[in-house]
Protein backbone atom coordinates (compact mmCIF):
# COMPACT_ATOMS: atom_id res chain seq x y z
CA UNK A 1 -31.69 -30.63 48.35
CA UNK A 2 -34.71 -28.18 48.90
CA UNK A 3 -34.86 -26.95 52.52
CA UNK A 4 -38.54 -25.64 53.08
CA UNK A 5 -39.19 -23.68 56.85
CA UNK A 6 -43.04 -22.75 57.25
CA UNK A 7 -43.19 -20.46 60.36
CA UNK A 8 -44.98 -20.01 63.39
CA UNK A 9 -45.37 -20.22 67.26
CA UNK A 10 -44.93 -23.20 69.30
CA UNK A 11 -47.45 -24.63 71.95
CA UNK A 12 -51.25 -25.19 72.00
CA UNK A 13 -51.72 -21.70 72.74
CA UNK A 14 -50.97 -20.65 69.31
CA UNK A 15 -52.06 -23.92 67.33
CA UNK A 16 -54.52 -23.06 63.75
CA UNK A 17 -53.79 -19.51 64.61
CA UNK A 18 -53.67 -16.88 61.52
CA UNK A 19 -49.84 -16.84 61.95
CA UNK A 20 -49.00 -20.15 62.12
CA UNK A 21 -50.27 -20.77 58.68
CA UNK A 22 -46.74 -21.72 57.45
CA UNK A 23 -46.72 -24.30 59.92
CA UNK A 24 -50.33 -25.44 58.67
CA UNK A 25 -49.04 -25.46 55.08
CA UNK A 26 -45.35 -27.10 56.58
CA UNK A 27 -47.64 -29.86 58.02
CA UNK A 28 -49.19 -30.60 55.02
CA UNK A 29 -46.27 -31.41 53.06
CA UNK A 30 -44.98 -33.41 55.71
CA UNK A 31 -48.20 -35.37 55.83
CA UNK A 32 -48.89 -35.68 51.58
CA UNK A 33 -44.81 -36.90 50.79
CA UNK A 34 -45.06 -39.16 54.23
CA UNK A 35 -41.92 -36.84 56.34
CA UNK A 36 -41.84 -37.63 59.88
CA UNK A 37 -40.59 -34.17 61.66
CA UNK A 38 -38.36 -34.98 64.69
CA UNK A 39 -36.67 -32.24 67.11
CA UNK A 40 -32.94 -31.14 65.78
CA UNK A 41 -30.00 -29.32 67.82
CA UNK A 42 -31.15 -26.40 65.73
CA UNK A 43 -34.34 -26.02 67.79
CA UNK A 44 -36.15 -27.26 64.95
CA UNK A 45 -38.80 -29.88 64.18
CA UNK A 46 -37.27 -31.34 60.91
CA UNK A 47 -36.95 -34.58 58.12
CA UNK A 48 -36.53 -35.39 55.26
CA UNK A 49 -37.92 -36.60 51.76
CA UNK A 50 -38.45 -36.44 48.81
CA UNK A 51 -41.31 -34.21 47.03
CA UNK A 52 -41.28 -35.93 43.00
CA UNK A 53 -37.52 -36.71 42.24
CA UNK A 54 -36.15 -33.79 44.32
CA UNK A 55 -34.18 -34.78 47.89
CA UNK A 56 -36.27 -31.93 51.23
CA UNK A 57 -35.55 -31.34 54.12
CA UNK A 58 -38.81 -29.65 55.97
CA UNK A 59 -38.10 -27.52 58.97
CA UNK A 60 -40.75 -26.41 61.67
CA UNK A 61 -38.65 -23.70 64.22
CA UNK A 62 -39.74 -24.51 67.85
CA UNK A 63 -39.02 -21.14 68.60
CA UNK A 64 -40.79 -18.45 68.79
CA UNK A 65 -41.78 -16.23 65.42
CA UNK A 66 -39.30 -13.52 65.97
CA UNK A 67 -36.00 -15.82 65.97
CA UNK A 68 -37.08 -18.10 63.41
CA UNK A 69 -33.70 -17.12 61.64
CA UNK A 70 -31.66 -19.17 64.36
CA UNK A 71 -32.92 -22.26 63.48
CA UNK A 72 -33.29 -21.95 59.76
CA UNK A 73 -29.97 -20.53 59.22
CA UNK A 74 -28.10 -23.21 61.38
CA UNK A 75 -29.53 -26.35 59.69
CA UNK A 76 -28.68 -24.44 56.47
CA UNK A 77 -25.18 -23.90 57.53
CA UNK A 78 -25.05 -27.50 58.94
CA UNK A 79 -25.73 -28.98 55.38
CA UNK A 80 -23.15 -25.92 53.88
CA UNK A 81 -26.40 -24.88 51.77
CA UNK A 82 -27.14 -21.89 50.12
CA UNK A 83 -30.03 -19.85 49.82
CA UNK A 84 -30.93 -20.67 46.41
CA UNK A 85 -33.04 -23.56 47.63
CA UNK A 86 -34.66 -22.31 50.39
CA UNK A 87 -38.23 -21.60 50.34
CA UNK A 88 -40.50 -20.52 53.68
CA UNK A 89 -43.69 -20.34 53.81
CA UNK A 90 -45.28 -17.62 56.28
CA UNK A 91 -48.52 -15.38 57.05
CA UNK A 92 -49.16 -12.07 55.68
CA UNK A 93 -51.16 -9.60 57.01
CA UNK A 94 -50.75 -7.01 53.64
CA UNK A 95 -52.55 -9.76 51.14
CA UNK A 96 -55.82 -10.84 51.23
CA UNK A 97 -57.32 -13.78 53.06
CA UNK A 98 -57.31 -17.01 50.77
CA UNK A 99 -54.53 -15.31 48.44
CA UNK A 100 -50.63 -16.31 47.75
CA UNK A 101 -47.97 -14.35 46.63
CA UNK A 102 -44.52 -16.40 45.72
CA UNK A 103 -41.74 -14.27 45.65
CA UNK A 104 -37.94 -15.36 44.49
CA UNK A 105 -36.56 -12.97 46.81
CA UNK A 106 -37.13 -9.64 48.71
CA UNK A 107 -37.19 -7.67 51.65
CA UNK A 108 -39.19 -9.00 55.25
CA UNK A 109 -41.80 -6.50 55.27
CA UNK A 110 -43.86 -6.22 58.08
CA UNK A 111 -43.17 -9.66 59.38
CA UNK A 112 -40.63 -10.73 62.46
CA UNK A 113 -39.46 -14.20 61.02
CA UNK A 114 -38.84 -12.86 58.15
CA UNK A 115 -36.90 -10.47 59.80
CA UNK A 116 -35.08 -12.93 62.04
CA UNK A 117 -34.28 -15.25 58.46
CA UNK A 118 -32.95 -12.25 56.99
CA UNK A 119 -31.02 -11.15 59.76
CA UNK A 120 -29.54 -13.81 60.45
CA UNK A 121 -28.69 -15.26 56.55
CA UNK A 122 -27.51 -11.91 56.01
CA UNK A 123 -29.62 -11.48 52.74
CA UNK A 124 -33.10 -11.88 50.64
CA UNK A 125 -32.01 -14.05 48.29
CA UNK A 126 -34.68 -16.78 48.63
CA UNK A 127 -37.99 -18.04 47.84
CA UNK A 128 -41.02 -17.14 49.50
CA UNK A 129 -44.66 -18.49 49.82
CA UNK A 130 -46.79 -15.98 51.25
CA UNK A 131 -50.14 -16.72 52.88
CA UNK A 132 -52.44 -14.13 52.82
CA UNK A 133 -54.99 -13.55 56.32
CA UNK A 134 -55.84 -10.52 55.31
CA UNK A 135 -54.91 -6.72 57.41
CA UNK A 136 -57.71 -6.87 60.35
CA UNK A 137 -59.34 -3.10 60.71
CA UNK A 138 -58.66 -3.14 64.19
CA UNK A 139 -56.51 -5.14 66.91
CA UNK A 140 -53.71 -6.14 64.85
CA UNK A 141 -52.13 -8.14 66.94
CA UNK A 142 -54.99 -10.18 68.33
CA UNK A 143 -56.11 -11.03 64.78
CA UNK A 144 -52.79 -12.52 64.18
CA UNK A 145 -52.79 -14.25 66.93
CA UNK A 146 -56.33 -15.21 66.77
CA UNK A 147 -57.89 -18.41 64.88
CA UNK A 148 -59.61 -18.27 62.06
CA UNK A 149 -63.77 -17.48 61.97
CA UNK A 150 -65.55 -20.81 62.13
CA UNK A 151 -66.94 -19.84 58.48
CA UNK A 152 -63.58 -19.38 57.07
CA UNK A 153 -61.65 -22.45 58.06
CA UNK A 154 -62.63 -24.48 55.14
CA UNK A 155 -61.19 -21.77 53.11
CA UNK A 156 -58.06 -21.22 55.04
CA UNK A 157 -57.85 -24.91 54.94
CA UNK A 158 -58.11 -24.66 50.92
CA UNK A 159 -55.25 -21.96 51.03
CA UNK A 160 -52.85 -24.25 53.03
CA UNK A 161 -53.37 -27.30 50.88
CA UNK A 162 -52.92 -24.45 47.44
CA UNK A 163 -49.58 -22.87 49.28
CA UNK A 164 -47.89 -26.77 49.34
CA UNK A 165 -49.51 -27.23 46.06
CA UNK A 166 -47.38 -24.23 45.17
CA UNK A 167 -44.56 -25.75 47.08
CA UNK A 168 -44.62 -28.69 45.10
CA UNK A 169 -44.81 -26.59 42.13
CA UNK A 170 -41.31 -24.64 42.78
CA UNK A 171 -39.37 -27.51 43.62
CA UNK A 172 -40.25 -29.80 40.83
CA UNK A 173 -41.17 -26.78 37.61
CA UNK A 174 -39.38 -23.81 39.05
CA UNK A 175 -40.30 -20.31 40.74
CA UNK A 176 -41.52 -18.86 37.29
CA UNK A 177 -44.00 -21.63 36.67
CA UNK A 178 -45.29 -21.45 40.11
CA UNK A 179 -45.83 -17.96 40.28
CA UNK A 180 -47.36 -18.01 37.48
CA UNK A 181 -50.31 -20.66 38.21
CA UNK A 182 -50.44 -19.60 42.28
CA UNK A 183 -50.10 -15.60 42.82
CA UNK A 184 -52.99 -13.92 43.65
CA UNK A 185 -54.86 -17.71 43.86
């Protein structure tokens, strides 16, 4: 089983905000493969599914950003899986807007759930979709907490719909074949 975590904030407050775009992407995957998320012991929103002839299990942290780790780590340990299958999908701030960069493994960068997932799985081992909204040149911080420009929410709407596309891609053809058809999409 494939165990996919897209990442973000909980609450209205945050809702379509640049850095809940894993959620955005999360939500279409759970809408497309018909995945009904309910709430976990793992303060998670999670279900599963199956995307082509592979068993998923989608998870949505109710958390907050920076202790994502908590709940992805316990529903992994819960189901005794290993990182192999794990993909999340997150924003990133150091790729353009309307890009993707899959990744089979690597370090957290810049970003706090990443940081929380890696601290708390202990490694890097794992695939990654990242969703580019692009480095703001000023208030960081307020543009990653902000929602997208009215004239840029088709587009980030296209980028969620390519990052499960991608998704899709690595569970059913493999982290090769999606990297190469998505990166830099």
């Amino acid at each position: 089983m494939y165990f996919i975590a897209g990442l973000g904030n909980p609450g209205l407050k945050y809702k379509n905000t640049r850095h809940n775009a894993g959620f955005q992407a999360l939500d279409l995957l759970a809408k497309r493969h018909g995945i009904k998320l309910k709430a976990t012991k793992f303060d998670a929103h999670a279900g599963q599914g199956m995307i082509g002839n592979e068993k998923v299990m989608l998870i949505r942290p109710t958390t907050f950003m920076n202790n994502s780790g908590y709940a992805v780590d316990g529903i992994l340990n819960y189901y005794n899986a290993g990182l192999s299958k794990l993909i999340v999908l997150y924003d990133d701030i150091d790729i353009p807007f309307g890009t993707l960069r899959i990744r089979g493994k690597g370090s957290a960068g810049t970003h706090n759930g990443m940081r929380s997932i890696l601290s708390y799985t202990g490694s890097g081992d794992f695939t990654r979709i990242r969703i580019g909204i692009g480095k703001p040149e000023g208030n960081l911080i307020g543009h990653v907490l902000g929602k997208f420009e009215k004239e840029k929410r088709e587009q980030a709407q296209e980028m969620f719909g390519r990052a499960a596309d991608a998704c899709e891609c690595i569970v059913m053809e493999g982290v090769s074949k999606a990297q190469a058809k998505f990166n830099g999409s």
